[in-house]
Protein backbone atom coordinates (compact mmCIF):
# COMPACT_ATOMS: atom_id res chain seq x y z
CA UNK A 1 75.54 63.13 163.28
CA UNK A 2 75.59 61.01 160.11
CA UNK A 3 71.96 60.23 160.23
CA UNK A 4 70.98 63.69 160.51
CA UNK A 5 73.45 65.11 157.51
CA UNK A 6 71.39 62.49 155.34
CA UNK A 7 68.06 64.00 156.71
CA UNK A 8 69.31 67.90 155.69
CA UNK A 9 70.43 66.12 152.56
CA UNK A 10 66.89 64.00 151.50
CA UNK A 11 64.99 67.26 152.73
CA UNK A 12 67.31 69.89 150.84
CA UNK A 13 67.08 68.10 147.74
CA UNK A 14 63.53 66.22 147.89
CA UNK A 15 65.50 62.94 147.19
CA UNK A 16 64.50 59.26 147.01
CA UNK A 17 66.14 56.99 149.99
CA UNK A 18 68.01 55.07 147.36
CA UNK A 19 69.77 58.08 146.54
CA UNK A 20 70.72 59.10 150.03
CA UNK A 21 71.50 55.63 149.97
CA UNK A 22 74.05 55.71 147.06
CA UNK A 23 75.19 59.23 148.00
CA UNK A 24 76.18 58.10 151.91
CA UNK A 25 77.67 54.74 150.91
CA UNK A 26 79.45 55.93 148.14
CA UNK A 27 83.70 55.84 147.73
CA UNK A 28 85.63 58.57 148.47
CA UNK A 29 87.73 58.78 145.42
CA UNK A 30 85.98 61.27 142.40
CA UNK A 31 87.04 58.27 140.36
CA UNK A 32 85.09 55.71 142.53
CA UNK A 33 82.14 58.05 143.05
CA UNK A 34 81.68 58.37 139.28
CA UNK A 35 81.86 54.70 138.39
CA UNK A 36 79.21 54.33 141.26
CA UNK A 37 77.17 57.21 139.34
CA UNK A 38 75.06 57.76 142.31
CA UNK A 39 73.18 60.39 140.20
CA UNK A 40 71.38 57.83 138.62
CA UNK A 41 69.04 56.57 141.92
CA UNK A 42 67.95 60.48 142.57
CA UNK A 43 64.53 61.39 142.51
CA UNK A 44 63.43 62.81 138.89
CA UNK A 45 66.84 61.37 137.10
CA UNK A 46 65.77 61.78 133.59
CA UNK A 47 69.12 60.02 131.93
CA UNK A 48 70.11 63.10 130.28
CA UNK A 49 73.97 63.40 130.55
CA UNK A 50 73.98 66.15 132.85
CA UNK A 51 72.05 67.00 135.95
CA UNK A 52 68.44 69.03 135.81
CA UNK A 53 69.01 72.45 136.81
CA UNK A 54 69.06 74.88 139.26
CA UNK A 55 72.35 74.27 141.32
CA UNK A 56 73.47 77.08 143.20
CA UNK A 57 76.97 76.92 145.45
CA UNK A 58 76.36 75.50 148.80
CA UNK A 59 74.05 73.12 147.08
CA UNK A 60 75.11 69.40 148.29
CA UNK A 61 73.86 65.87 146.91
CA UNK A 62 74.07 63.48 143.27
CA UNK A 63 72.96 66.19 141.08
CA UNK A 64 76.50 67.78 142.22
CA UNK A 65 78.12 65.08 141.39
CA UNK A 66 76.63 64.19 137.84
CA UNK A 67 77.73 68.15 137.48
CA UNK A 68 81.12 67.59 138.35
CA UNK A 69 81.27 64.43 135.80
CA UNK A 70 80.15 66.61 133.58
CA UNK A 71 82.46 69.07 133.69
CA UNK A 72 85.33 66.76 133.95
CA UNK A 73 84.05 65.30 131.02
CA UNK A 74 84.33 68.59 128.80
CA UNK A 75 87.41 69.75 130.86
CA UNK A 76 86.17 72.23 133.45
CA UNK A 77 87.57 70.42 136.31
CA UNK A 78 90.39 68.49 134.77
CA UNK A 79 91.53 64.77 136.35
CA UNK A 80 94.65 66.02 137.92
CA UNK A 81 91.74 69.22 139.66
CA UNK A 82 88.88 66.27 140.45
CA UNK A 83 87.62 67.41 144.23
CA UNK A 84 88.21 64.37 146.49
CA UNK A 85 85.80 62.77 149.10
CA UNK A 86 83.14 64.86 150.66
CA UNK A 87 83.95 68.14 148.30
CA UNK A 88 83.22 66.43 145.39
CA UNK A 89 79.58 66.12 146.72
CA UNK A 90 79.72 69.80 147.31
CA UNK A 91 78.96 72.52 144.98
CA UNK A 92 81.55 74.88 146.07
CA UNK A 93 84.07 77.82 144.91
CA UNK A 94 85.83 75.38 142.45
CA UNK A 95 82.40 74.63 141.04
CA UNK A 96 81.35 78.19 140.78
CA UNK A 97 85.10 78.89 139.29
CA UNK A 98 84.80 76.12 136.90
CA UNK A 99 80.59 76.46 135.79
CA UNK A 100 81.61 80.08 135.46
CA UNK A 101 84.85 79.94 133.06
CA UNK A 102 82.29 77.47 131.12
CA UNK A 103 79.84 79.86 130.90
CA UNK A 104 82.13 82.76 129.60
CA UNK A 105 83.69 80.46 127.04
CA UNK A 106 80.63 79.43 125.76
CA UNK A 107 79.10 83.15 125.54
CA UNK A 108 76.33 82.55 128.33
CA UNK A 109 77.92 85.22 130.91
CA UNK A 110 75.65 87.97 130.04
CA UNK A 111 72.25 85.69 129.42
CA UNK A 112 72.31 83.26 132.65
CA UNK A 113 70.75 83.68 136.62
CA UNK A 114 74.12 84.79 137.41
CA UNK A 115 77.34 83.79 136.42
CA UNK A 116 78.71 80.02 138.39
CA UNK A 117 75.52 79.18 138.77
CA UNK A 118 74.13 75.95 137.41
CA UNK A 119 70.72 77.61 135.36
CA UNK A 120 68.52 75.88 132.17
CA UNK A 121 71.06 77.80 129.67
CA UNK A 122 73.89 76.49 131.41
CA UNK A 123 72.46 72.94 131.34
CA UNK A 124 71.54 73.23 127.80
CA UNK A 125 74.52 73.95 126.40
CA UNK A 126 76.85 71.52 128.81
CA UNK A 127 74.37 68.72 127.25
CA UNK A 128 74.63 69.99 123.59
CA UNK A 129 78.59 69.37 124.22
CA UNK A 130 78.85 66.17 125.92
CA UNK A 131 76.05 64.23 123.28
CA UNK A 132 78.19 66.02 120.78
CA UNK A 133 81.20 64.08 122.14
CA UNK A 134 78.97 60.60 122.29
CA UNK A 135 78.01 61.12 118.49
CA UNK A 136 79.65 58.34 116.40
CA UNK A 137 81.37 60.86 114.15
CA UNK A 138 83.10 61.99 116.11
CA UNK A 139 84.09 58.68 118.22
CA UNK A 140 84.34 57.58 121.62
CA UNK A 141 82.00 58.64 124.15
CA UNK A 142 84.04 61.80 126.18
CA UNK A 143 86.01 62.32 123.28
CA UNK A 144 84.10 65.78 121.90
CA UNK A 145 85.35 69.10 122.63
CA UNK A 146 86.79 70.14 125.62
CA UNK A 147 88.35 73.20 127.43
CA UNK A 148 91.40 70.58 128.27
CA UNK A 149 91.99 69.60 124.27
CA UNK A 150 91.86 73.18 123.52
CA UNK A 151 94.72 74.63 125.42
């Protein structure tokens, strides 16, 4: 059964076997599985701070998981909301919840594929926010704007 989840997996996502690798093996623990930052064996990982796009929900692998560090990073899916073991692999209805609200606040709901779901626009503007937060002026890295320091 394991062994043929990773084949679906390295098929669905045309992924290299060190990223199945990193994806399978990972921790459990959101915390754990972004230290291990599994995102960064994938096939095509260009070392941009957020995934390459499309994601759409039911959509599984690292790329879901370098979205969901990025949207804990700019408060979308606060710590105390971070999706635990297999879920946070998953690009589910809290992703779609949480890609949509940052699409409305961020005035993309009327020019994206369709709202929740993870498009160019929606990249470009995630990535605009979190290497605004990395700048030095405005100090540590994760400490730019975010949905979280707003309310």
């Amino acid at each position: 059964l394991k062994h043929r989840a990773v084949r679906k997996l390295w098929r669905r996502a045309s992924i290299s076997v060190e990223s199945v690798a990193a994806f399978v093996e990972s921790p459990d623990s959101a915390t754990d599985v972004f230290a291990a930052r599994p995102w960064e064996a994938a096939a095509g990982y260009d070392n941009a701070s957020v995934p390459r796009e499309p994601l759409f929900k039911g959509d599984m692998g690292p790329r879901v998981v370098h979205l969901h560090y990025a949207l804990n990073r700019t408060g979308y899916i606060p710590n105390g909301e971070l999706l635990r073991g297999r879920n946070i692999r998953l690009y589910g209805d809290h992703t779609v919840d949480a890609v949509a609200q940052f699409q409305k606040d961020n005035g993309l709901e009327d020019k994206v594929m369709a709202p929740g779901v993870y498009d160019a626009l929606t990249r470009e503007m995630l990535m605009s926010l979190i290497n605004a937060a990395d700048t030095p002026e405005t100090g540590a890295p994760g400490a730019g704007p975010s949905r979280a320091m707003e309310e």
